[in-house]
Every structure is written in structure tokens, then in C-alpha cells.
Protein backbone atom coordinates (compact mmCIF):
# COMPACT_ATOMS: atom_id res chain seq x y z
CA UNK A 1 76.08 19.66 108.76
CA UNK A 2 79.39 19.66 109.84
CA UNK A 3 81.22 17.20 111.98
CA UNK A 4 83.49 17.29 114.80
CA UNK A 5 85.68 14.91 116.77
CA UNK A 6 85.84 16.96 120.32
CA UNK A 7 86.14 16.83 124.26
CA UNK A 8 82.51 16.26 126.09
CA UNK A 9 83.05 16.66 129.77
CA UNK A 10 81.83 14.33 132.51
CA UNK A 11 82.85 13.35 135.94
CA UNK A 12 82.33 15.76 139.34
CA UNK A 13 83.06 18.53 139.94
CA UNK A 14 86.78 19.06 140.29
CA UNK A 15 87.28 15.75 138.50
CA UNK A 16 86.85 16.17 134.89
CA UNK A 17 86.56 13.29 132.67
CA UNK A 18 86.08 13.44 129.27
CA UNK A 19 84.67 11.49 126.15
CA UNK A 20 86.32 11.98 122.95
CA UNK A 21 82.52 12.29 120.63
CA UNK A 22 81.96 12.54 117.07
CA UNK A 23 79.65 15.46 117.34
CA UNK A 24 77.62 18.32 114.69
CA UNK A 25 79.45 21.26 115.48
CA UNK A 26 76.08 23.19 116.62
CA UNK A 27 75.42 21.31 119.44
CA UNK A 28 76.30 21.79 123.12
CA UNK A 29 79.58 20.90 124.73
CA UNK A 30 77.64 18.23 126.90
CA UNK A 31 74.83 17.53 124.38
CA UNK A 32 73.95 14.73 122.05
CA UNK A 33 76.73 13.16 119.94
CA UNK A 34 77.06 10.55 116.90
CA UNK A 35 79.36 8.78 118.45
CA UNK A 36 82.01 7.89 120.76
CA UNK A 37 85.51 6.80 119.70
CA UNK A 38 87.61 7.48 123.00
CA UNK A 39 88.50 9.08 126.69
CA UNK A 40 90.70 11.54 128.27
CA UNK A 41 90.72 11.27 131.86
CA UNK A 42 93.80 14.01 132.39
CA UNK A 43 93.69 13.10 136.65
CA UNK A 44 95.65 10.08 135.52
CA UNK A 45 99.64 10.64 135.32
CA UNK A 46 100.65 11.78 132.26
CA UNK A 47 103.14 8.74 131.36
CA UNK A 48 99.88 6.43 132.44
CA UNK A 49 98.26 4.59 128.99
CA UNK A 50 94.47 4.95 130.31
CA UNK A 51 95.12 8.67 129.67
CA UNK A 52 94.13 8.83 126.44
CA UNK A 53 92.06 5.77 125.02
CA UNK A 54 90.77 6.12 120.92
CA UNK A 55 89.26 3.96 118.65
CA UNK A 56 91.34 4.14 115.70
CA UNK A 57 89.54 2.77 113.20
CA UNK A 58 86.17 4.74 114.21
CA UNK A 59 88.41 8.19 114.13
CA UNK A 60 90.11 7.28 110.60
CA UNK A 61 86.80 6.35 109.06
CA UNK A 62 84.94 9.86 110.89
CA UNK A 63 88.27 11.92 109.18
CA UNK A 64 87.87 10.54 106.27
CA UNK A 65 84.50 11.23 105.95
CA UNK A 66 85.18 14.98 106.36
CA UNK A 67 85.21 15.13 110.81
CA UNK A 68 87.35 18.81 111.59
CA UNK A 69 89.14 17.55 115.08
CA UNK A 70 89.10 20.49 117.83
CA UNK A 71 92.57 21.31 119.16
CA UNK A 72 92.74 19.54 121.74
CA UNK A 73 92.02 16.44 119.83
CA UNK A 74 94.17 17.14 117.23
CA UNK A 75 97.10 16.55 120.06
CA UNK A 76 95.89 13.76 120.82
CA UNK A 77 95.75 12.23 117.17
CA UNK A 78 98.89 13.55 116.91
CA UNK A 79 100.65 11.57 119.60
CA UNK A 80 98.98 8.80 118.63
CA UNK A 81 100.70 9.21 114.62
CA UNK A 82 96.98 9.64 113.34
CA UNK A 83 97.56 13.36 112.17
CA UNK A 84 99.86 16.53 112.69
CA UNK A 85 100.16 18.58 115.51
CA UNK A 86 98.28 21.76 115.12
CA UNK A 87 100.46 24.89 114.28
CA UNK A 88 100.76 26.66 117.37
CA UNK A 89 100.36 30.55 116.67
CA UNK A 90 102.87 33.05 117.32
CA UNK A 91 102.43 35.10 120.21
CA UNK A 92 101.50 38.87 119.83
CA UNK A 93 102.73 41.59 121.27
CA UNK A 94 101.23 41.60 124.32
CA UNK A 95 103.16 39.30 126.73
CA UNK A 96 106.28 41.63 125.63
CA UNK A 97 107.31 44.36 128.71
CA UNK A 98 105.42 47.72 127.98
CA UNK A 99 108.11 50.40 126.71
CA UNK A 100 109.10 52.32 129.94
CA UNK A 101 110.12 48.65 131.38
CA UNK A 102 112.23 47.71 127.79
CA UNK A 103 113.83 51.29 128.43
CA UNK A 104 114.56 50.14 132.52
CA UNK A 105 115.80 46.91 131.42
CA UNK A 106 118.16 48.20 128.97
CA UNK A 107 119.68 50.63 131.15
CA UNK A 108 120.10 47.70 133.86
CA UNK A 109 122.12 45.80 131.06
CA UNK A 110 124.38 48.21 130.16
CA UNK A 111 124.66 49.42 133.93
CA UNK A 112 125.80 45.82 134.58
CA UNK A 113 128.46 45.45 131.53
CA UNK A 114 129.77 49.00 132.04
CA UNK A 115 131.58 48.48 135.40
CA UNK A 116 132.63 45.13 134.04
CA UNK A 117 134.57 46.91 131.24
CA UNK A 118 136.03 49.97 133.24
CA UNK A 119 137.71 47.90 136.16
CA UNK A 120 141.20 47.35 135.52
CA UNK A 121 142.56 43.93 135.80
CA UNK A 122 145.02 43.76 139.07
CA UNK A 123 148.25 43.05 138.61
CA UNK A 124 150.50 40.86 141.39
């Protein structure tokens, strides 16, 4: 069986609220939990201390025991100096601009430092 410390949401819709749940990794989002050792209501402001609420010494004992925290909860331990931020990958290729815009842009740079270059300074 293995364990995870993640996000079950709550609240209405358009509100979410969330319980931070010690929970077996098969089960639902929403379902049935072991336990619960916090909150995240993320409608609060961000600088507000309600924001995130854990129970530290639940969440120490539930890593210790072997508990894998989800991403999102891994931020959360982290900003609370209970673990490490999670590495964030690097991006792929995708976001980059497809190869007929890199050739555009290019052209538009050296357009734009050409003229710079050619124009004689004026003399007075």
C-alpha cells in the first residue's frame, strides 16, 4: 500500500477549499483518507497565515513512515522548512517559436542593428 500526503478538494463550486489528507495512493481525489494533517484554502491572500495550516508533527511522523508528498504539497512542506522544493523540470521544446518565426525574428534583429551601424554620426 502506498501512502500519500495530497490535496482533497472541498468547498463550492468556484470556491475550492482543500484538506491536506494522508491518503493510499489508489483512492479517489475526494475519497476516503487516513488522515488529516492540514488546509489550503488558496481564496485567502497569499501573505495571509490561514493559507496554509499543517500539523507538523502528524506530517513528520506520516514521512517518516514512508508518505510520497504530491507536488503541490511538497511546496508547501517546503515553505514551511519541512522538506525541499521539488525540482522543477526543464521546459521542452515546445514553448520555443516554430522555425519560420526564429528565421523572422532574426532578420528583424539584424534589420534593427544594421541601420544603427551604417548612419554616420553628424558632425556640428
Amino acid at each position: 500500500m502506498s501512502i500519500r500526503i495530497r490535496l482533497s478538494r472541498g468547498g463550492a463550486k468556484k470556491r475550492p477549499y482543500y484538506r491536506v489528507v494522508i491518503a493510499d495512493s489508489r483512492s479517489p481525489r475526494d475519497g476516503r483518507y487516513i488522515e488529516r494533517v492540514g488546509t489550503y484554502d488558496p481564496m485567502l491572500p497569499k501573505d495571509s497565515g490561514q493559507r496554509v495550516t499543517l500539523n507538523e508533527e502528524r506530517i513528520k511522523y506520516w514521512l517518516g513512515v514512508g508518505a510520497q508528498p504530491s507536488d503541490r504539497v511538497a511546496r508547501f512542506l517546503a515553505d514551511a522548512n519541512m522538506g525541499e522544493k521539488p525540482a522543477i523540470p526543464e521546459q521542452t521544446k515546445q514553448h520555443l517559436p516554430k522555425a519560420k518565426a526564429q528565421e523572422r525574428l532574426k532578420e528583424a534583429e539584424e534589420a534593427a542593428n544594421a541601420p544603427a551601424e551604417e548612419a554616420p554620426a553628424e558632425e556640428t
